[in-house]
Protein backbone atom coordinates (compact mmCIF):
# COMPACT_ATOMS: atom_id res chain seq x y z
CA UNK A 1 -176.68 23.28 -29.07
CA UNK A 2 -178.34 24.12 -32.03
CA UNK A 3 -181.29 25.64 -30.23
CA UNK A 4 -178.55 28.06 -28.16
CA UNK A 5 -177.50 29.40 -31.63
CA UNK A 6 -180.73 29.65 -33.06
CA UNK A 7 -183.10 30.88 -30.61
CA UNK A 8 -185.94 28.18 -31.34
CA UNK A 9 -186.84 25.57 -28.76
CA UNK A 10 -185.21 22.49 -29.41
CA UNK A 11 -188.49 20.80 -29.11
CA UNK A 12 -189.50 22.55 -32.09
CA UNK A 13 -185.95 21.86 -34.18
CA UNK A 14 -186.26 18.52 -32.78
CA UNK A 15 -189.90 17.57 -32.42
CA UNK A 16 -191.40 13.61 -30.57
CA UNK A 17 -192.67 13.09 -33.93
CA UNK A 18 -190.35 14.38 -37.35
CA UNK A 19 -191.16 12.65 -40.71
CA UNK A 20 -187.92 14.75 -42.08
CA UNK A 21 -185.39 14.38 -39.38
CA UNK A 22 -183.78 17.58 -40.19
CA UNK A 23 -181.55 17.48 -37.01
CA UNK A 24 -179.93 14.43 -38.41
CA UNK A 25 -179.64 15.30 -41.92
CA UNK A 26 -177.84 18.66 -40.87
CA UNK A 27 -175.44 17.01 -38.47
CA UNK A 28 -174.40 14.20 -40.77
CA UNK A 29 -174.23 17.02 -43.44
CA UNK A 30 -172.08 19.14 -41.29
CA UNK A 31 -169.87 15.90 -40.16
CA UNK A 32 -169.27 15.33 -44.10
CA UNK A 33 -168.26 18.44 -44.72
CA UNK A 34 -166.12 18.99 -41.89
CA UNK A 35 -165.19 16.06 -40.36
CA UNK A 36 -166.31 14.19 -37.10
CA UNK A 37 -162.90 15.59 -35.00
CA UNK A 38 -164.54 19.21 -35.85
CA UNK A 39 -168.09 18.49 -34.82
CA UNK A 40 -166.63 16.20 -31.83
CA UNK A 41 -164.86 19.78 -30.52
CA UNK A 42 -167.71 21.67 -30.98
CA UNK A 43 -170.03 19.74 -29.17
CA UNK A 44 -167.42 18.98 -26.48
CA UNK A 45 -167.13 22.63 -26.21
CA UNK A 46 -170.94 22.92 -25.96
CA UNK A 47 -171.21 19.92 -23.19
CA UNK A 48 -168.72 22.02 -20.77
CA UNK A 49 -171.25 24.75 -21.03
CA UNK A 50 -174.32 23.43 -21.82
CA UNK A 51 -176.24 24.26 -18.13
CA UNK A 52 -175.12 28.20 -18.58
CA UNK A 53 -178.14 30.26 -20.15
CA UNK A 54 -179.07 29.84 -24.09
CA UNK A 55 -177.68 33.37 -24.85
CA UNK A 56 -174.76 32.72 -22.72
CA UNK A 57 -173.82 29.63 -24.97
CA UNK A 58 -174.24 30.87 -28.35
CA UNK A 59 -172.58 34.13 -27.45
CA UNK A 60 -169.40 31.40 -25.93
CA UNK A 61 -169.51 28.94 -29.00
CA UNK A 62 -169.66 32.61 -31.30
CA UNK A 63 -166.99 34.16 -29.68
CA UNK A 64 -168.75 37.07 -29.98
CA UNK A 65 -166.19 39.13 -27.96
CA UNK A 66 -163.46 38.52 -30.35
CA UNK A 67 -163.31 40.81 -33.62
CA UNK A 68 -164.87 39.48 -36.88
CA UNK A 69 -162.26 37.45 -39.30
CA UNK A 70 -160.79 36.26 -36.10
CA UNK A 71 -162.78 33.48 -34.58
CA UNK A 72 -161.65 30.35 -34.69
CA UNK A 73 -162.75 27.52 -36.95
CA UNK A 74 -164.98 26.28 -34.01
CA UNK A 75 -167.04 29.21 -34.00
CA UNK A 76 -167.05 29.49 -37.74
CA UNK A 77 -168.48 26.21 -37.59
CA UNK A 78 -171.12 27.14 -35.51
CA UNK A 79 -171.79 30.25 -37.60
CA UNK A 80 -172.52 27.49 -40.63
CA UNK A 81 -174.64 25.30 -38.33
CA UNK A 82 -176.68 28.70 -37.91
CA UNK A 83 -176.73 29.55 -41.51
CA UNK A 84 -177.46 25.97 -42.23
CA UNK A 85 -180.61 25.58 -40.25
CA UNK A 86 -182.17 29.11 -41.35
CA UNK A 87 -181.74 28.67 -45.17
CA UNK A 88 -181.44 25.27 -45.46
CA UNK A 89 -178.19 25.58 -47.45
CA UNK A 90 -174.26 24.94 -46.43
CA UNK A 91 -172.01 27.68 -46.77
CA UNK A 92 -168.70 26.29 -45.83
CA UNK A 93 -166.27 27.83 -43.15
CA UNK A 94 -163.21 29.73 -44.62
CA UNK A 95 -160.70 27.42 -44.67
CA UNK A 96 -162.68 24.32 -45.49
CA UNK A 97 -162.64 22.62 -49.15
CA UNK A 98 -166.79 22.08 -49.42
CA UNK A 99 -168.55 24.21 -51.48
CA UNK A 100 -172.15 25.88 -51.28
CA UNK A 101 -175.09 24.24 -51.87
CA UNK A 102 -178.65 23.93 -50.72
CA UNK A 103 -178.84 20.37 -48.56
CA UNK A 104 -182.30 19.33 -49.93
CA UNK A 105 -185.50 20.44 -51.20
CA UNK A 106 -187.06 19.34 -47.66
CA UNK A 107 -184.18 21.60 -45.98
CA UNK A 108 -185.04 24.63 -47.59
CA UNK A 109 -188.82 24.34 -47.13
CA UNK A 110 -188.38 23.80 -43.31
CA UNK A 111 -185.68 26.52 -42.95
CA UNK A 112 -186.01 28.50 -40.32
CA UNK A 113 -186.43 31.74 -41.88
CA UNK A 114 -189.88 31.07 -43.01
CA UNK A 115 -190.94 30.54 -39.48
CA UNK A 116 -189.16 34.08 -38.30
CA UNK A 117 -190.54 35.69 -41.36
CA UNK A 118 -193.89 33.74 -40.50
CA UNK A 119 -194.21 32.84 -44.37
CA UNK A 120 -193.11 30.25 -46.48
CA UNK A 121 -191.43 29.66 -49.96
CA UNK A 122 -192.84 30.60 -52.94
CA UNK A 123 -194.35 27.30 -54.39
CA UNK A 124 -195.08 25.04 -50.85
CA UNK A 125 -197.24 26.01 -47.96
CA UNK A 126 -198.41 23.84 -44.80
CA UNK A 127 -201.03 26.39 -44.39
CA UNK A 128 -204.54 26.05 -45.44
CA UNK A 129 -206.16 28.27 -48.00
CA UNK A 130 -207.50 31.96 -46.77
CA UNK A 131 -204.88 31.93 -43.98
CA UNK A 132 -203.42 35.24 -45.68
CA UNK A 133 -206.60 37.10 -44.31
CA UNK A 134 -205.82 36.79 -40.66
CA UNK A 135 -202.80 38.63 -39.10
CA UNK A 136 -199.96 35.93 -38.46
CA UNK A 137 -199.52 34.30 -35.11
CA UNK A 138 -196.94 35.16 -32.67
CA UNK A 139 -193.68 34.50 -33.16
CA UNK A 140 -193.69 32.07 -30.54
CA UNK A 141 -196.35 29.68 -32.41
CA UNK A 142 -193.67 29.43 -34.95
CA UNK A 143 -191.32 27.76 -32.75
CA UNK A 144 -189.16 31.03 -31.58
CA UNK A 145 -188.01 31.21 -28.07
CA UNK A 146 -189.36 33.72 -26.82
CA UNK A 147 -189.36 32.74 -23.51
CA UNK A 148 -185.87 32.35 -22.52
CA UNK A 149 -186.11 28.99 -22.54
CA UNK A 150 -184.19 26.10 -24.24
């Protein structure tokens, strides 16, 4: 699901080997601050339509054809999931009681938004020194599907 509404391969939000476990720290984040009946719909929702094409299901769990301010709390929870896993921060759905905040230091290093601006944060880099004098790499060597893929 989460790759759908990101647009990065789930082997890369969910890699064989992950020291950090992000995908687990954001759903038992989201599940705390919304409940496990509110995650359970979503990904019920996502299950019925999980075989359609990525675009197809983010633009479904969005509700993209229905005007902003009026999507239901479903799809604002997907919109958090989103927000959650490119800036490594929760900003709650209207109508919910949590507040925001930034999930963890290891969150908002791994973001996602360093890998789309094909960066990092000021103060922590994986990349070894000089790499600033060659042009990035594709966005696809940064995880992006950009392949249509899932």
């Amino acid at each position: 699901m989460s790759a759908a509404l990101t647009g990065f391969q789930s082997s890369f939000l969910r890699p064989f080997l992950d020291p950090t476990n992000l995908s687990e720290v954001f759903y038992n984040f989201a599940v705390a601050q919304v409940g496990q009946t509110a995650m359970d719909n979503l990904l019920n929702t996502f299950r019925a339509i999980q075989k359609q094409p990525a675009q197809q299901i983010a633009d479904t769990l969005l509700e993209v054809k229905i005007p902003t301010g009026k999507e239901s709390s479903q799809a604002q929870l997907a919109q958090a999931i989103i927000l959650m896993w490119y800036l490594g921060s929760w900003y709650p759905p209207p109508g919910t009681n949590g507040k925001q905040q930034v999930i963890s230091s290891q969150a908002y290093t791994k973001s996602l938004v360093w890998n789309v601006a094909q960066s990092h944060p000021m103060g922590f880099s994986a990349f070894t020194f000089g790499y600033w004098s060659q042009p990035p790499a594709g966005l696809d060597a940064f995880g992006v599907n950009t392949g249509g893929g899932q």
